[in-house]
Protein backbone atom coordinates (compact mmCIF):
# COMPACT_ATOMS: atom_id res chain seq x y z
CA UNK A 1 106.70 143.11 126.94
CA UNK A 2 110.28 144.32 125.29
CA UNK A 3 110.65 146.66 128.53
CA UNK A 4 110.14 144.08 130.47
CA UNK A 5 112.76 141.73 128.61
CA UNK A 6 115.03 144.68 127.99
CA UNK A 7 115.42 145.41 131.68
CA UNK A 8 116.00 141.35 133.16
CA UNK A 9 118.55 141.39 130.42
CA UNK A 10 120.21 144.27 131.94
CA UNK A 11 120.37 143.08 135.29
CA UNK A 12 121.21 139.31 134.69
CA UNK A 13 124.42 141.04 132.98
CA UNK A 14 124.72 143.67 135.81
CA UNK A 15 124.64 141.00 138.51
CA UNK A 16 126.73 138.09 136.90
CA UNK A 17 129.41 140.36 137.23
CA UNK A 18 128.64 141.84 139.97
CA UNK A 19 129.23 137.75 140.96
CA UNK A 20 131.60 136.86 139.57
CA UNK A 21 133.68 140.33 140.84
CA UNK A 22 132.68 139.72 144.54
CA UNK A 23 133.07 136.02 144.55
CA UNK A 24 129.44 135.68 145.55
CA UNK A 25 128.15 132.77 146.34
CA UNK A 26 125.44 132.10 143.23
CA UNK A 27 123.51 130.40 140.68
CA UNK A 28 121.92 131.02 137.36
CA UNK A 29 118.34 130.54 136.28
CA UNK A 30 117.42 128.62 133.48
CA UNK A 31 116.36 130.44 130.27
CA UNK A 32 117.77 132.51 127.35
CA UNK A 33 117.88 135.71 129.82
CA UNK A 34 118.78 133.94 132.93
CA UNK A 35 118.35 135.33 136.93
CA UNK A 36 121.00 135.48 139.03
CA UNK A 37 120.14 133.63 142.38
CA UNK A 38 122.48 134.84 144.99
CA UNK A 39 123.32 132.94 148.24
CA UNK A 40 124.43 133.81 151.79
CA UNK A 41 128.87 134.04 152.24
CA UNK A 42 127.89 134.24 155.74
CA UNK A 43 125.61 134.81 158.30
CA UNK A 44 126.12 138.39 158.10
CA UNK A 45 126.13 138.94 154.42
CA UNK A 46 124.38 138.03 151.37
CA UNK A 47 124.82 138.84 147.75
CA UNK A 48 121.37 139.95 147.02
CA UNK A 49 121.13 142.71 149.86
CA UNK A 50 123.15 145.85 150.78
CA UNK A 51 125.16 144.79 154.23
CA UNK A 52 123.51 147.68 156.12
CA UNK A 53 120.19 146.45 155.10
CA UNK A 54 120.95 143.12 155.23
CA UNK A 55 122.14 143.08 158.97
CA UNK A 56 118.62 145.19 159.86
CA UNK A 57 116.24 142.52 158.01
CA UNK A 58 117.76 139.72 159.93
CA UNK A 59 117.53 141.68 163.14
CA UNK A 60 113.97 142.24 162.82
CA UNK A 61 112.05 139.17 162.88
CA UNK A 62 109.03 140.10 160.84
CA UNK A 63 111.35 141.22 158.23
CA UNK A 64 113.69 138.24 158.23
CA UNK A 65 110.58 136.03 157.84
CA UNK A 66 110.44 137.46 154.63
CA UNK A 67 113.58 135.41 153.53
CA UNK A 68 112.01 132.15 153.93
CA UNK A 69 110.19 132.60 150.96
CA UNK A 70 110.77 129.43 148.67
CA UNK A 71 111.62 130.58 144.77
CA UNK A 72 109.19 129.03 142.52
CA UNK A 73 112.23 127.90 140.27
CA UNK A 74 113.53 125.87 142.62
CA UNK A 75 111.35 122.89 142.57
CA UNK A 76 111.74 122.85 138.78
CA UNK A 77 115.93 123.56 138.77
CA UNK A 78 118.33 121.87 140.61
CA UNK A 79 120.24 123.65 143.34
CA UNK A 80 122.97 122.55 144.93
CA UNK A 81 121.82 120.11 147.99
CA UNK A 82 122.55 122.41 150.65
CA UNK A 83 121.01 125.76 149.07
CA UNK A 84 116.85 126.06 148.52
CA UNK A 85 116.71 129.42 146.53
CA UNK A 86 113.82 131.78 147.79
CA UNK A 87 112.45 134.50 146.16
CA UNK A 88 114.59 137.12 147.57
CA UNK A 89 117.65 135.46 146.68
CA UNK A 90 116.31 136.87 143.15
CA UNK A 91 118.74 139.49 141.59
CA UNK A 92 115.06 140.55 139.91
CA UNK A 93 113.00 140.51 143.13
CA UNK A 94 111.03 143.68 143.17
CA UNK A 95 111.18 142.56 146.88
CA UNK A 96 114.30 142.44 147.15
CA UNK A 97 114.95 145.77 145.68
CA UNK A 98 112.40 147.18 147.93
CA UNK A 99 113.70 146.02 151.20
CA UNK A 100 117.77 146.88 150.16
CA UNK A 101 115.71 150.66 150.57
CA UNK A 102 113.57 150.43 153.20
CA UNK A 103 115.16 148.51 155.35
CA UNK A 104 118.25 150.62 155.27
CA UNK A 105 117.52 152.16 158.42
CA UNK A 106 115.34 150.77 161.37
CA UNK A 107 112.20 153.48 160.24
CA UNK A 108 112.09 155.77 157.41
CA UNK A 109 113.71 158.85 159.43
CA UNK A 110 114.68 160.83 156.02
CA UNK A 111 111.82 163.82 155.97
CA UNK A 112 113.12 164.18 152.30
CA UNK A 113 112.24 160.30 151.49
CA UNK A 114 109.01 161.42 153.58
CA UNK A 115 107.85 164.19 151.43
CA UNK A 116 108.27 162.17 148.50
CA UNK A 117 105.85 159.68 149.58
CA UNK A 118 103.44 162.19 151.43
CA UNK A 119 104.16 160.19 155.16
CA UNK A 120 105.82 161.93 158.70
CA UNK A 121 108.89 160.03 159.83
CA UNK A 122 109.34 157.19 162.09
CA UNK A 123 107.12 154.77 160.37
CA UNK A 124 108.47 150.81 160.49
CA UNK A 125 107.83 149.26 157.66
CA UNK A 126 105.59 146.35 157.35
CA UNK A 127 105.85 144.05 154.13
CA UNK A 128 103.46 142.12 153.08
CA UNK A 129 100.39 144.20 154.81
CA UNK A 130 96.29 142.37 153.89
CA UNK A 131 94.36 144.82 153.59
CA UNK A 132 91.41 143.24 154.15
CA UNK A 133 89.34 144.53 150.87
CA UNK A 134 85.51 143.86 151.00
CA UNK A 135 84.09 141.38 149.01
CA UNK A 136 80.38 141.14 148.19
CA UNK A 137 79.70 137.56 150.27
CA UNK A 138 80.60 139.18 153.19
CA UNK A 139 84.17 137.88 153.78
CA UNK A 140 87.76 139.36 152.61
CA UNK A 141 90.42 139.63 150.10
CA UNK A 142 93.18 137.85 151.45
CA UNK A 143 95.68 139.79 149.06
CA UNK A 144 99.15 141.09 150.22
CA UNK A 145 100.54 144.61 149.18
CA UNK A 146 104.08 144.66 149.29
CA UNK A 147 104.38 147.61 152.08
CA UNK A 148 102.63 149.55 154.52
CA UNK A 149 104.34 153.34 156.02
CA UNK A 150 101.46 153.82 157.87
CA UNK A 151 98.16 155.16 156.38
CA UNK A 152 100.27 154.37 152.47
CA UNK A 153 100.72 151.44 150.86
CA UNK A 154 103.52 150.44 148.40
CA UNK A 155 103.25 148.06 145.21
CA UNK A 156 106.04 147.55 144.14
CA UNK A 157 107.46 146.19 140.55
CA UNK A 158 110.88 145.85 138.51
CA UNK A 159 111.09 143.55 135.94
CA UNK A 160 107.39 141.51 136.15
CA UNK A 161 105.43 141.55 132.61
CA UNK A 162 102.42 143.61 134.37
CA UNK A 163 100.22 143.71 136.86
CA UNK A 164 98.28 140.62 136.37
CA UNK A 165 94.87 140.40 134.05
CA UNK A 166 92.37 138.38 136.01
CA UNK A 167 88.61 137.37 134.68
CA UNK A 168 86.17 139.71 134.80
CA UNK A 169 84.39 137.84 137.52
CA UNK A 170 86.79 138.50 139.89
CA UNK A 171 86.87 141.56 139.60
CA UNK A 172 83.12 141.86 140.43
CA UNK A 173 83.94 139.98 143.08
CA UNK A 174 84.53 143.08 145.40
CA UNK A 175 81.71 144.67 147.37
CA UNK A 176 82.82 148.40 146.74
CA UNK A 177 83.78 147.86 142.49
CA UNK A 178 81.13 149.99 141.15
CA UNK A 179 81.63 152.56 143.94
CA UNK A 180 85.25 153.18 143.42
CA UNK A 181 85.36 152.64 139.50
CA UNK A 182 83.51 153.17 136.52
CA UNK A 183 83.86 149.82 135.50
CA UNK A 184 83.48 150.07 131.53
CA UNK A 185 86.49 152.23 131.75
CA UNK A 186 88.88 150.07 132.78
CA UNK A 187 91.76 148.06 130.70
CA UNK A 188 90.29 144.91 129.62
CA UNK A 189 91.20 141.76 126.95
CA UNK A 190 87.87 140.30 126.09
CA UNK A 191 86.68 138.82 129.42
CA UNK A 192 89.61 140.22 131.05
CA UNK A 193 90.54 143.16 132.95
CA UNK A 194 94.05 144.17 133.30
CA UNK A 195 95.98 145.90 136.31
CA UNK A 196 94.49 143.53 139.03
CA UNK A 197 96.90 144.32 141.55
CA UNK A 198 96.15 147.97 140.79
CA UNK A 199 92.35 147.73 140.83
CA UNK A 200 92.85 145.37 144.61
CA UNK A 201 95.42 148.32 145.55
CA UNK A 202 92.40 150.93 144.99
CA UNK A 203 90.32 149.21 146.44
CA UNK A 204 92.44 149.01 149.60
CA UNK A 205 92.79 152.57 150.00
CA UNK A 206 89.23 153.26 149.73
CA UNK A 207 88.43 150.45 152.31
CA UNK A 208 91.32 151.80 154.59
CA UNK A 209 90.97 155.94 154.11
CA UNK A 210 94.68 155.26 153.16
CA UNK A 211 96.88 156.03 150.48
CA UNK A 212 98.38 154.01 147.47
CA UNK A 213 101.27 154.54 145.04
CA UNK A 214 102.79 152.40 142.45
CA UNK A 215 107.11 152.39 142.56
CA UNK A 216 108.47 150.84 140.01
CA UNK A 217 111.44 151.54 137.30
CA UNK A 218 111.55 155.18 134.80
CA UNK A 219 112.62 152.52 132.14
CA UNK A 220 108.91 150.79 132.30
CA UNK A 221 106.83 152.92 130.68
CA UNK A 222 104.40 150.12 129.96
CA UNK A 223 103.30 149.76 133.58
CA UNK A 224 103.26 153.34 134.41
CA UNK A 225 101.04 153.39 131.09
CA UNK A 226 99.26 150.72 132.89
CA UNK A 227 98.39 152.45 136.44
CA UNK A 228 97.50 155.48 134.94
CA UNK A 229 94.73 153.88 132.67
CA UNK A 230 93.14 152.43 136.20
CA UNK A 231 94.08 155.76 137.92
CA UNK A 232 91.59 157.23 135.29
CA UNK A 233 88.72 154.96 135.67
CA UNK A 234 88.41 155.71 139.53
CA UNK A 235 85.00 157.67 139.98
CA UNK A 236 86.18 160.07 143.15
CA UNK A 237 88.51 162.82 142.81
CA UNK A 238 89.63 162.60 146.61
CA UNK A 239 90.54 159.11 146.54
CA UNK A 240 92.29 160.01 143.01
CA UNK A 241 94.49 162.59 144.85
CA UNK A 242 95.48 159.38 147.50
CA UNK A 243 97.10 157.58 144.66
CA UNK A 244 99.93 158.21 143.37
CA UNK A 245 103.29 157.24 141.44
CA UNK A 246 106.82 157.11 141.85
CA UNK A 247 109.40 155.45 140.58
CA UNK A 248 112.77 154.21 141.86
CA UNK A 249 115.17 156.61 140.29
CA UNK A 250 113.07 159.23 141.68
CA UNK A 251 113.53 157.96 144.91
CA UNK A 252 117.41 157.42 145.26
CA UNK A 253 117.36 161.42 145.57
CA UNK A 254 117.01 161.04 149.28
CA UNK A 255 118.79 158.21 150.01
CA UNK A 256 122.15 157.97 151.56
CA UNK A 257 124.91 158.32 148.95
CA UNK A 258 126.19 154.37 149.69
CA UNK A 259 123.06 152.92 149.05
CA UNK A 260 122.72 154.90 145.99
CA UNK A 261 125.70 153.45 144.68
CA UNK A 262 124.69 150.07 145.52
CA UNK A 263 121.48 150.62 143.36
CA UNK A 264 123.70 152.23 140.87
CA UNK A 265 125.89 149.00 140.19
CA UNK A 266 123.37 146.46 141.17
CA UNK A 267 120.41 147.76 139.44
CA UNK A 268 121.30 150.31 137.46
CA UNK A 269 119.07 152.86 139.13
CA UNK A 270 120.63 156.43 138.84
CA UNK A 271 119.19 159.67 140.23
């Protein structure tokens, strides 16, 4: 869990000056390592998002949707009366982070960007895609995976602990578990198994024919640790070749050089 700690206490520095330089409208988290919440200065920026990007999510109104999102800290802290914070206002929003990227430009257009994740251009992304996984009563997973580029899908992370440990149970829960994985190889606690979100995001390609990679940050070794122990458990070699990692630094290598220096400063995220 220090990687975890190590990196919000890098960015709440990062970002209260980053606040406090800009004259951004924001707020602080309780805690010993507190978040950053930053607010709208106008209708056209806010402190939390690249301007380019910014201006594109509210254009689109699937993506703006996304910033009605209430933080769970808010109904615990005590924001000023005319600001609710939502999750995306997060300096630490994996979410966040991923839509100052991919929202950049209307479509990924970049074949460079493309090759790294294995798609052709001109895909729009769509956050928070259901997959629809298979469960064994007959019905469906109602999970969310943070982004689909057509046939991939993206789970994204930044500074969360993991990937969430779930019982056992639940994870039998799914119709195609013993199918995809051999099940005794998998992380587990006890009763629990660890890497849920990776075991649903498996389990989504398989159901789909689609792809699946993991992008998160070079300085979390612990959760790249963490996908590669499910990565190992899965029983077919073709559907191992569909998943894949990346992380973020990798990724700023095709972007355009003023977004890279946003994710520079903001995030510390360096080629």
């Amino acid at each position: 869990m220090h990687w975890a700690a190590a990196l919000r206490q890098e960015l709440s520095v990062r970002n209260q000056q980053i606040a406090i330089a800009t004259g951004s409208a924001h707020e602080l988290t309780a805690g010993e390592t507190p978040s950053v919440i930053f607010g709208c200065n106008d209708k056209h920026q806010h402190g939390n998002f690249h301007p380019t990007s910014y201006r594109n999510i509210c254009a689109n109104p699937e993506w703006a949707r996304r910033l009605a999102k209430v933080h769970t800290g808010s109904r615990k802290a005590a924001p000023r009366a005319d600001w609710r914070w939502m999750e995306l206002d997060c300096a630490n929003s994996s979410d966040a982070l991923l839509m100052n990227i991919f929202c950049y430009r209307r479509t990924v257009a970049s074949r460079a960007q493309c090759a790294l994740l294995g798609i052709v251009p001109g895909h729009v992304p769509e956050f928070g895609f259901r997959p629809r996984i298979p469960l064994r009563n007959g019905k469906t997973d109602r999970t969310e995976i943070d982004l689909r580029l057509g046939d991939l899908m993206v789970e994204a992370k930044l500074t969360e602990t993991d990937f969430q440990t779930a019982p056992a149970e639940m994870v039998q829960r799914y119709r195609d578990i013993e199918q995809v994985f051999n099940s005794g190889e998998l992380p587990r606690y006890g009763d629990s198994v660890s890497g849920y979100q990776l075991i649903r995001g498996v389990l989504a390609a398989h159901a789909t024919g689609g792809s699946f990679c993991v992008l998160c940050d070079a300085r979390r070794p612990d959760l790249i640790e963490n996908w590669y122990s499910v990565m190992r458990a899965v029983r077919n070699c073709g559907l191992r070749c569909r998943l894949q990692l990346l992380t973020w630094q990798e990724l700023t290598a095709s972007l355009p050089r003023p977004l890279n220096q946003f994710l520079e400063g903001k995030y510390g995220i360096t080629r």
